[in-house]
Protein backbone atom coordinates (compact mmCIF):
# COMPACT_ATOMS: atom_id res chain seq x y z
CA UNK A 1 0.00 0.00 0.00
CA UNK A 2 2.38 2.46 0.83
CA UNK A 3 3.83 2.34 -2.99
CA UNK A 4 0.24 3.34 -3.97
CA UNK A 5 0.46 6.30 -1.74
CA UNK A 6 2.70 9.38 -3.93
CA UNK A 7 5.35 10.47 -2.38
CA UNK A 8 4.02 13.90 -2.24
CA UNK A 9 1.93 12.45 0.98
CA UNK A 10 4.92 12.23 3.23
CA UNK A 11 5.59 15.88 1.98
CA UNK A 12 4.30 19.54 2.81
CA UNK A 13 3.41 21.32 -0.02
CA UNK A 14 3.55 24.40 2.55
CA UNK A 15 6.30 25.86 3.93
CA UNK A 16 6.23 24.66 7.95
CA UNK A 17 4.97 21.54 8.70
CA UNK A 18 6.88 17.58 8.28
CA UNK A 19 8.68 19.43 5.15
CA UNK A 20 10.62 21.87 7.78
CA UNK A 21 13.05 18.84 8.86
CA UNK A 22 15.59 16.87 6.89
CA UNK A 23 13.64 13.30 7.18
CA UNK A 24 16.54 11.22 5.93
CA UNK A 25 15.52 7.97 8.47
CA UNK A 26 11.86 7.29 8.07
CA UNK A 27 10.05 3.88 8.98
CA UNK A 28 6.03 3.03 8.14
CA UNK A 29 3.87 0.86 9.43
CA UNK A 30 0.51 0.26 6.95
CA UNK A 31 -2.83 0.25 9.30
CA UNK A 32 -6.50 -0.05 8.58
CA UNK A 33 -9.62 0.59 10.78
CA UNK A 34 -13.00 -0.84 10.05
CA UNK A 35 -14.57 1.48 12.38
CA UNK A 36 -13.47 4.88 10.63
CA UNK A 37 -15.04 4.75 6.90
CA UNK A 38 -15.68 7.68 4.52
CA UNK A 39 -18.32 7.17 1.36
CA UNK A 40 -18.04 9.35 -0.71
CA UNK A 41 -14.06 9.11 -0.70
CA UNK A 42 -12.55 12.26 0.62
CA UNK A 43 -11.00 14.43 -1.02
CA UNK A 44 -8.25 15.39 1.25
CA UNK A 45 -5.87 17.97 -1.22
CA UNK A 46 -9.07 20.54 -0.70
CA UNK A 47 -10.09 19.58 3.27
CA UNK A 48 -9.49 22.01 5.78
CA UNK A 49 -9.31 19.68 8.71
CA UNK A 50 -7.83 16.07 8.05
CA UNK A 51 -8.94 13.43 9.44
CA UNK A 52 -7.23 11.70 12.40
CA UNK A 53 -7.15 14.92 14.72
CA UNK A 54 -8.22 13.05 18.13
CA UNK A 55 -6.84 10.53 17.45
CA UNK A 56 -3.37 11.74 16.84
CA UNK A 57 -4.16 14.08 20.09
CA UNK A 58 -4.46 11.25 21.67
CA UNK A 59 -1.35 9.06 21.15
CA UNK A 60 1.10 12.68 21.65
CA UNK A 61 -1.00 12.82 24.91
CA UNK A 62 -0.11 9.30 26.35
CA UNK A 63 3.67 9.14 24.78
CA UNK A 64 4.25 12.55 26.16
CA UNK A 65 4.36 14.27 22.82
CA UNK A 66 4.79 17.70 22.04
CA UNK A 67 4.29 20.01 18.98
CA UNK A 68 1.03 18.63 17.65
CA UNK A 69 0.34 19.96 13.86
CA UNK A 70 -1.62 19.91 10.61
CA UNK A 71 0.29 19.48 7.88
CA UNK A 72 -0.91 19.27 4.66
CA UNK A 73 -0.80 15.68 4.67
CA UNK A 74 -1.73 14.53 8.03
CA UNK A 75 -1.73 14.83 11.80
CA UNK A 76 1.74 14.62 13.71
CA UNK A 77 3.73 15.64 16.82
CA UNK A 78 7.39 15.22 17.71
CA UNK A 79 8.91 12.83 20.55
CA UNK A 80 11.86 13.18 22.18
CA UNK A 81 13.43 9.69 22.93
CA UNK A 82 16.29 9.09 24.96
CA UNK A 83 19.11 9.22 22.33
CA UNK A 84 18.56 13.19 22.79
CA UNK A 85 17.23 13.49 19.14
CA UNK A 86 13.99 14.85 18.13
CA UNK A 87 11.23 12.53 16.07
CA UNK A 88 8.16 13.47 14.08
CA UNK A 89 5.39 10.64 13.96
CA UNK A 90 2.38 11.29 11.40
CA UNK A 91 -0.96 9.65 10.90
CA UNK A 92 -1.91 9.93 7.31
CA UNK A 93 -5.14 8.84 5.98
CA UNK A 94 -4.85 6.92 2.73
CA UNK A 95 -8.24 6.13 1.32
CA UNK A 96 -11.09 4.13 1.99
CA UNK A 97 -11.68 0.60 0.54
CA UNK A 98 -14.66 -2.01 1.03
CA UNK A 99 -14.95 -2.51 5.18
CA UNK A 100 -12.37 -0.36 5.98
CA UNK A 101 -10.22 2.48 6.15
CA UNK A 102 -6.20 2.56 5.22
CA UNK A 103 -3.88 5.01 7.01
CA UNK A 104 0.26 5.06 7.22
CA UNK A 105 1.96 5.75 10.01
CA UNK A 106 5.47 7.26 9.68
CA UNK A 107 8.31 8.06 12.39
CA UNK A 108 11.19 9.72 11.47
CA UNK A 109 14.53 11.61 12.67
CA UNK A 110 14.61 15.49 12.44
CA UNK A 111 17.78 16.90 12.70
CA UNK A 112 19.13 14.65 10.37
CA UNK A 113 22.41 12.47 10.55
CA UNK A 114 24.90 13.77 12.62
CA UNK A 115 28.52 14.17 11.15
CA UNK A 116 30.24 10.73 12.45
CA UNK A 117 27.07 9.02 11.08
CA UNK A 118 27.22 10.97 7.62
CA UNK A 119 30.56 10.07 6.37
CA UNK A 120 30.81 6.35 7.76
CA UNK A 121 29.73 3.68 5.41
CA UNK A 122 27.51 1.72 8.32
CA UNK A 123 24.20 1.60 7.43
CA UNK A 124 22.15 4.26 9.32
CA UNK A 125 19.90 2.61 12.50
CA UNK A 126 16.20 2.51 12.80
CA UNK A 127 15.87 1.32 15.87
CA UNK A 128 14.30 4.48 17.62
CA UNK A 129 12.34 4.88 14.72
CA UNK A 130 11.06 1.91 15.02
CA UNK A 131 10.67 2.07 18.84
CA UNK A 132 8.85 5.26 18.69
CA UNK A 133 6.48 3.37 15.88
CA UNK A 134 5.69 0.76 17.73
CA UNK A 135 4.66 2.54 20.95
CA UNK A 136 2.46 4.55 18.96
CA UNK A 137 0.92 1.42 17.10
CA UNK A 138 0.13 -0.39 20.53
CA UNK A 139 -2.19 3.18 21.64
CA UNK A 140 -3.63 3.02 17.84
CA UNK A 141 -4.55 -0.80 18.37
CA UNK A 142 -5.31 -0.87 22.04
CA UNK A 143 -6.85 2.32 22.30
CA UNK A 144 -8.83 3.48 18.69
CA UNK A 145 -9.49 0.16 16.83
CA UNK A 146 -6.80 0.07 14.45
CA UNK A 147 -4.86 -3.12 13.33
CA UNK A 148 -2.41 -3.86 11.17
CA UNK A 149 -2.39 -4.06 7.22
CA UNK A 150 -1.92 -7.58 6.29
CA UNK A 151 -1.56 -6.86 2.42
């Protein structure tokens, strides 16, 4: 699923926003809900308000968030973990297909590498990425009815 979504979703189009930071370490995790359908399909390029506000609100609220924001793509607040380094984690709404709904949700690094980490030739570690994820994938499934995306 996430190779159906364009790239310009994990983008601002704005100035502000997810686009602000370098996100050079990103990790997704695909999610539906049954419970959270929209018919007609929405449009989300020309909404206002995304969907995904509360619940969003919600997960910052019990992982001690901070920074919560619209962007133009989705709902997301920063973390700070205990590596000292700043993370973003977004809940974007992909589209709505038979029973249920199809969201991604993304965690990523913001300042960037740092300068040991940019010119060795390891290969860069998610593993507070994918901390971060799944912490916020255990409030989306205990808490709001999510699960994971099978396909």
């Amino acid at each position: 699923m996430a190779a159906a979504v364009p790239l310009s979703r994990f983008t601002s189009r704005v100035g502000g926003g997810s686009a602000f930071y370098v996100r050079l370490l990103m990790t997704t995790a695909e999610l539906k809900n049954r419970s959270i359908r929209f018919s007609p399909e929405l449009d989300v390029e020309s909404m206002d308000e995304l969907p995904g506000k509360d619940v969003v609100q919600d997960i910052a609220r019990r992982l001690d968030g901070s920074g919560f924001i619209q962007d133009s793509h989705g709902w997301c607040f920063y973390l700070h973990a205990d590596d000292g380094r700043k993370y973003l984690v977004e809940l974007l709404y992909v589209s709505t297909e038979g029973d249920a709904s199809s969201w991604v949700l993304t965690c990523s690094r913001c300042a960037g590498l740092r300068a040991w980490e940019w010119f060795g030739s390891q290969k860069p570690n998610l593993g507070r990425e994918h901390q971060l994820l799944g912490r916020a994938i255990e409030v989306l499934i205990s808490h709001h009815g999510y699960e994971r995306d099978a396909a």
